[in-house]
Protein backbone atom coordinates (compact mmCIF):
# COMPACT_ATOMS: atom_id res chain seq x y z
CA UNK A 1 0.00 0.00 0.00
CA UNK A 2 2.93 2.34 0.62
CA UNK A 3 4.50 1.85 -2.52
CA UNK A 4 1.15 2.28 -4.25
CA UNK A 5 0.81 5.78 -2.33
CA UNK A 6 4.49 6.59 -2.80
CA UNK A 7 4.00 5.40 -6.84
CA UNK A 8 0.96 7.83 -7.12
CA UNK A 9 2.49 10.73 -5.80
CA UNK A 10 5.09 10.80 -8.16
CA UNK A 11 2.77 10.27 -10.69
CA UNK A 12 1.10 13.02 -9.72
CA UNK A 13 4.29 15.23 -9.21
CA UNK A 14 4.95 14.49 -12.85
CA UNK A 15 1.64 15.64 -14.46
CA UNK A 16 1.81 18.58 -12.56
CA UNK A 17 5.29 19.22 -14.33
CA UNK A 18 3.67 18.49 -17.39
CA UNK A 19 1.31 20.62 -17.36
CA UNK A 20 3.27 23.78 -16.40
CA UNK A 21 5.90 22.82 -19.48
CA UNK A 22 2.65 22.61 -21.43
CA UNK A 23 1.66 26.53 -20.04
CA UNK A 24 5.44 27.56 -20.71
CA UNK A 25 4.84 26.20 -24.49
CA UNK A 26 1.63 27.81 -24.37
CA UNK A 27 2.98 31.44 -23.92
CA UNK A 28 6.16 30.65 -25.83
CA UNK A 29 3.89 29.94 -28.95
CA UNK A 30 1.77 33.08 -28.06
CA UNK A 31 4.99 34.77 -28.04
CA UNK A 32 6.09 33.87 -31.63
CA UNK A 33 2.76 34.27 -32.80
CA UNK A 34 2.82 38.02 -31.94
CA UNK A 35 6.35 38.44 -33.18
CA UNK A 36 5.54 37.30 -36.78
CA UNK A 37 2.94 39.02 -36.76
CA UNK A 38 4.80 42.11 -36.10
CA UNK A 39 7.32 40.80 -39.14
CA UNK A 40 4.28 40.35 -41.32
CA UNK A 41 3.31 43.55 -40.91
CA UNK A 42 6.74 44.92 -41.50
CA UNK A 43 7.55 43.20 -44.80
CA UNK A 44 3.79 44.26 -46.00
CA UNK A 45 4.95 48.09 -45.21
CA UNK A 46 8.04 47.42 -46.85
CA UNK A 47 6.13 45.84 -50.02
CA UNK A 48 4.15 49.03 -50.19
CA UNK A 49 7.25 51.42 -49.77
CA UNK A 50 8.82 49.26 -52.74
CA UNK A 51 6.20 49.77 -55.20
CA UNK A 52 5.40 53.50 -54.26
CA UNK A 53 8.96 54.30 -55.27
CA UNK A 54 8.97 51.66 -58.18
CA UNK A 55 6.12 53.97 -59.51
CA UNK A 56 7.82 57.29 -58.34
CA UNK A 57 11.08 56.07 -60.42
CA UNK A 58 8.78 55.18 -63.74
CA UNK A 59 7.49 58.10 -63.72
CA UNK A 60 10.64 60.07 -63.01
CA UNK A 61 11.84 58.20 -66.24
CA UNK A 62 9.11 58.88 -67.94
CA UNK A 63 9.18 62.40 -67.99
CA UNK A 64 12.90 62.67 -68.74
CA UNK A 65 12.39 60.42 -72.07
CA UNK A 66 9.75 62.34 -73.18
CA UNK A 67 11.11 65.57 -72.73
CA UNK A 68 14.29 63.99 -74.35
CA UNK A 69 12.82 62.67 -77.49
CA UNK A 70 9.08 65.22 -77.73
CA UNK A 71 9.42 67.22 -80.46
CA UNK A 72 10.60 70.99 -79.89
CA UNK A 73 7.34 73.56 -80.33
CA UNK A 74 7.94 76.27 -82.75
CA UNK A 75 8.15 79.81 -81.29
CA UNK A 76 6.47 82.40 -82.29
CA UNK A 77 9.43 84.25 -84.02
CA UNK A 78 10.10 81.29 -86.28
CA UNK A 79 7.78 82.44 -89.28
């Protein structure tokens, strides 16, 4: 009967350890969770910033080859 008792409480000591390792994995996952979140968020904001200047930089472009290669307007004086 002792050892039965003596068996059971350290049964019982272990599923108590268990289940605070299970709560420490518990908040370590919540944890991560939060902090790719966070990096999610970050590499959509970069994304953005990418294709706002992408589209500054065309049109930048843009506007230098056509005022390289539009044709000249005539002046007035050039009758």
């Amino acid at each position: 009967m002792k050892e039965t008792n003596l068996t059971l409480e350290a049964q019982t000591e272990q599923m108590q350890n268990i289940g605070q390792q299970l709560d420490n994995m518990d908040s370590d996952l919540d944890r991560a969770k939060k902090t790719l979140q966070k990096i999610a968020r970050r590499l959509t904001s970069d994304k953005f910033l990418i294709v706002i200047l992408l589209i500054i930089v065309i049109a930048i472009v843009a506007v230098l080859v056509y005022s390289a290669f539009a044709p000249k307007g005539k002046s007035p004086d050039d009758s």
